[in-house]
N, C-alpha and C. Protein backbone atom coordinates (compact mmCIF):
# COMPACT_ATOMS: atom_id res chain seq x y z
N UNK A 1 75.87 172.64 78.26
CA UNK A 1 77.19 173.25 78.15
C UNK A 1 77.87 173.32 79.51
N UNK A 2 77.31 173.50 80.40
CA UNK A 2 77.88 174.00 81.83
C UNK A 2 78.01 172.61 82.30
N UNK A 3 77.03 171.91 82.45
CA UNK A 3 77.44 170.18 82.53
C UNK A 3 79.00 169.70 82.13
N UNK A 4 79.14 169.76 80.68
CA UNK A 4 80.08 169.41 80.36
C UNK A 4 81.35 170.19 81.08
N UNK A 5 81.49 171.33 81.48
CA UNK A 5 82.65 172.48 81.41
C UNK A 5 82.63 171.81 82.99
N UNK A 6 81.66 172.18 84.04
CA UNK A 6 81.65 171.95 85.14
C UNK A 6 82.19 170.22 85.69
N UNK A 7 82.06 169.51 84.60
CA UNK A 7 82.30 168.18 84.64
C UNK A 7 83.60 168.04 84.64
N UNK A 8 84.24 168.61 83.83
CA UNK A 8 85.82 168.55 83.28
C UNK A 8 86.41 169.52 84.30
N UNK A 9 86.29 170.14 85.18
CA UNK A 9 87.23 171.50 85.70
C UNK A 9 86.50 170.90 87.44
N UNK A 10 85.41 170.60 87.23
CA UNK A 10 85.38 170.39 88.81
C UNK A 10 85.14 172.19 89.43
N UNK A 11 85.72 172.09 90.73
CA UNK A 11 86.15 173.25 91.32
C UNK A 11 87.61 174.30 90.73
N UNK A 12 87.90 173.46 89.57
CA UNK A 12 89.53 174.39 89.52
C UNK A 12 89.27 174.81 88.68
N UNK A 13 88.83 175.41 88.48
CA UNK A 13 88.11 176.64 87.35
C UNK A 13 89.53 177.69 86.75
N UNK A 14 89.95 177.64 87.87
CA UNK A 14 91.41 178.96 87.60
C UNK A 14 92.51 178.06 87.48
N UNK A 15 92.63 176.78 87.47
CA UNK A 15 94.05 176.37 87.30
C UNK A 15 93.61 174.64 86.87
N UNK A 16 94.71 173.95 87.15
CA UNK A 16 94.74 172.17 87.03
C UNK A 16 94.11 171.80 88.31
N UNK A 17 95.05 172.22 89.15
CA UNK A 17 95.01 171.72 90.28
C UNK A 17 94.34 172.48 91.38
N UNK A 18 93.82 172.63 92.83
CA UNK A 18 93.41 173.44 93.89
C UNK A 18 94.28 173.81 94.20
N UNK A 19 94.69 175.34 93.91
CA UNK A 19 95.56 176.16 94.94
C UNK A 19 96.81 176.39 93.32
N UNK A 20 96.66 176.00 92.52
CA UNK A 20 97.84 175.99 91.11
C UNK A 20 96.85 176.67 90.03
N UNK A 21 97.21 177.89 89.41
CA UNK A 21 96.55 178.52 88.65
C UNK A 21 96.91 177.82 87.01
N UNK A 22 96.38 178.15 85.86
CA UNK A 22 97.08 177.87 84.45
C UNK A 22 97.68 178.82 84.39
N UNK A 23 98.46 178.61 83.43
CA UNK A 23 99.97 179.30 83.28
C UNK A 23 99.71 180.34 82.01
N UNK A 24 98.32 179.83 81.41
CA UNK A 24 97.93 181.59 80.46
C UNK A 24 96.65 181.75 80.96
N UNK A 25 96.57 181.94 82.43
CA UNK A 25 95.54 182.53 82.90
C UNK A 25 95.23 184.31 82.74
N UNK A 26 96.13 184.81 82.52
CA UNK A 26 96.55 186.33 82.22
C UNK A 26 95.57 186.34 80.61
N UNK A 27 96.07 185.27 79.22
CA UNK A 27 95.65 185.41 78.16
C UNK A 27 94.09 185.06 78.40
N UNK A 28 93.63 184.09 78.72
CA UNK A 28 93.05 183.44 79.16
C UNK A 28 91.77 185.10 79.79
N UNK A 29 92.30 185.98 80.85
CA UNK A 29 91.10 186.66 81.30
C UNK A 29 91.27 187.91 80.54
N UNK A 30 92.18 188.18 79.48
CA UNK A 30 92.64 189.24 78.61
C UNK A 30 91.73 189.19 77.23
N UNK A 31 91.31 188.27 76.63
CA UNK A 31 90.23 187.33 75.91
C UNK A 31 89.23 187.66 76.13
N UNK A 32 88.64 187.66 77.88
CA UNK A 32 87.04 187.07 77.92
C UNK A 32 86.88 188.82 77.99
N UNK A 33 88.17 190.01 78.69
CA UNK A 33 87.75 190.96 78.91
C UNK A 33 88.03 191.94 77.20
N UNK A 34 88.38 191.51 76.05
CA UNK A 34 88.48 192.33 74.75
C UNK A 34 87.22 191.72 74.43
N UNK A 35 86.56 190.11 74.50
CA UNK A 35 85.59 189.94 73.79
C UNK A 35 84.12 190.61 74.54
N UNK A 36 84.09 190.95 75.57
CA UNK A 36 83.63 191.81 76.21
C UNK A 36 83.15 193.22 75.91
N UNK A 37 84.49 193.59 75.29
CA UNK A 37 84.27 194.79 74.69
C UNK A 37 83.58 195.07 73.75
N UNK A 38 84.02 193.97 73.01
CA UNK A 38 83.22 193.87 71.42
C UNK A 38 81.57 193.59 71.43
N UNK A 39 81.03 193.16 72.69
CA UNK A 39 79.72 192.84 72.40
C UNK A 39 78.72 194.05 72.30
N UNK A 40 79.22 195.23 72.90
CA UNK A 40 78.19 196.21 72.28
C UNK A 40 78.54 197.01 71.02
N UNK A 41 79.92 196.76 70.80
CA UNK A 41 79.60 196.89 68.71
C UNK A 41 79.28 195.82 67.97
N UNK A 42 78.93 194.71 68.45
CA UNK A 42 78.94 193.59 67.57
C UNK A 42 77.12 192.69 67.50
N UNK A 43 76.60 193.25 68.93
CA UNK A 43 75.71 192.70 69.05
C UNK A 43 74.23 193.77 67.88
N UNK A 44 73.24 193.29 67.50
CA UNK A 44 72.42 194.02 66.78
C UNK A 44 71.44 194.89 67.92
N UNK A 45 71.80 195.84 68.35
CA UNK A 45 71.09 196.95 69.38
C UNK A 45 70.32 197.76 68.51
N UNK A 46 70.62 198.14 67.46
CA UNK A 46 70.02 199.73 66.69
C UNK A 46 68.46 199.58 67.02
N UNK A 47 67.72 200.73 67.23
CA UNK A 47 66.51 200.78 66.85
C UNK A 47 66.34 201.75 65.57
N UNK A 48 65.04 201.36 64.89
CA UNK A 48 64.51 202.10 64.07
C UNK A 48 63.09 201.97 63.55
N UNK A 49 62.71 202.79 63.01
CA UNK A 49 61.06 202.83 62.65
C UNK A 49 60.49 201.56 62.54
N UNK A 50 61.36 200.51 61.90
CA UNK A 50 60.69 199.53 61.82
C UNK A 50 61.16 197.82 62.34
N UNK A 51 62.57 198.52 63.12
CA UNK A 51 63.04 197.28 63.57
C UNK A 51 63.70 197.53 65.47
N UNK A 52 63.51 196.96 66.16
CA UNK A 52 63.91 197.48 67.60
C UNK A 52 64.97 197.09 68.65
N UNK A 53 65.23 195.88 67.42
CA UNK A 53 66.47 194.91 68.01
C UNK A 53 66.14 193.45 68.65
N UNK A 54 67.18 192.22 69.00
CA UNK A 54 66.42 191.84 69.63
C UNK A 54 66.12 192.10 71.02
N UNK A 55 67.11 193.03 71.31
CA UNK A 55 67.01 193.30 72.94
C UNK A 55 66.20 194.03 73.38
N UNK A 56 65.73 194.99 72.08
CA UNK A 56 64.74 196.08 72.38
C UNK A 56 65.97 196.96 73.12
N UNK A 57 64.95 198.19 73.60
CA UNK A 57 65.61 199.60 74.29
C UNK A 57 66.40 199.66 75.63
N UNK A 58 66.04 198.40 76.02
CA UNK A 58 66.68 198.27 77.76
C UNK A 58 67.95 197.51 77.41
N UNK A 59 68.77 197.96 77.14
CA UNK A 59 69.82 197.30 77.24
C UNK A 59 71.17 198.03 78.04
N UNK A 60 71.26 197.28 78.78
CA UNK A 60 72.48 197.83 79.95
C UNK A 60 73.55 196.72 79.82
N UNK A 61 74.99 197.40 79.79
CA UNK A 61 76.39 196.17 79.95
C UNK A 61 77.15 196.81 81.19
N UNK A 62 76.92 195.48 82.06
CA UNK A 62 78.38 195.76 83.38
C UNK A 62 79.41 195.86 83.29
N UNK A 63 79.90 196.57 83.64
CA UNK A 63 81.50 196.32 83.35
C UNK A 63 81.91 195.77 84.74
N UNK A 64 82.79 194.85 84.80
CA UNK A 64 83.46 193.95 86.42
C UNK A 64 84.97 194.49 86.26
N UNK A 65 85.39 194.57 87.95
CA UNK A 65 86.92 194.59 87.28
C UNK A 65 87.48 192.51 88.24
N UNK A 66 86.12 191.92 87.51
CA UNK A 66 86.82 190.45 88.56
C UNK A 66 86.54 189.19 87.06
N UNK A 67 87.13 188.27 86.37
CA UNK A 67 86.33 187.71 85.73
C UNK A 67 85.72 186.64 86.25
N UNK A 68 84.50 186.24 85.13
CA UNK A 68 83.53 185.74 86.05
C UNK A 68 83.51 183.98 85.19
């Protein structure tokens, strides 16, 4: 996956060009930071007598204020 993404974008990860951002870069980090949100109601965390998740009990989420 990163092959491919890293293949196509090069270094310009934030725009077309070096030094030129995309023009729904705003939607674009507004996206990665709501779907973000959603992963600790969405992901299966619960424990119970007979099931523990797959993450099990250690589960910690960062919050950034940079996207990554």
């Amino acid at each position: 996956f990163l092959e491919k993404v890293w293949g196509k974008t090069g270094s310009k990860i934030y725009g077309p060009k070096a030094g030129q951002d995309y023009l729904d870069n705003e939607l674009r980090f507004s996206l990665l930071c709501q779907a973000a949100l959603e992963a600790p109601r969405v992901l299966s965390l619960n424990c119970s007598k007979y099931f523990s998740g797959p993450y099990g009990e250690d589960v910690l989420f960062i919050a950034n204020d940079w996207h990554t």
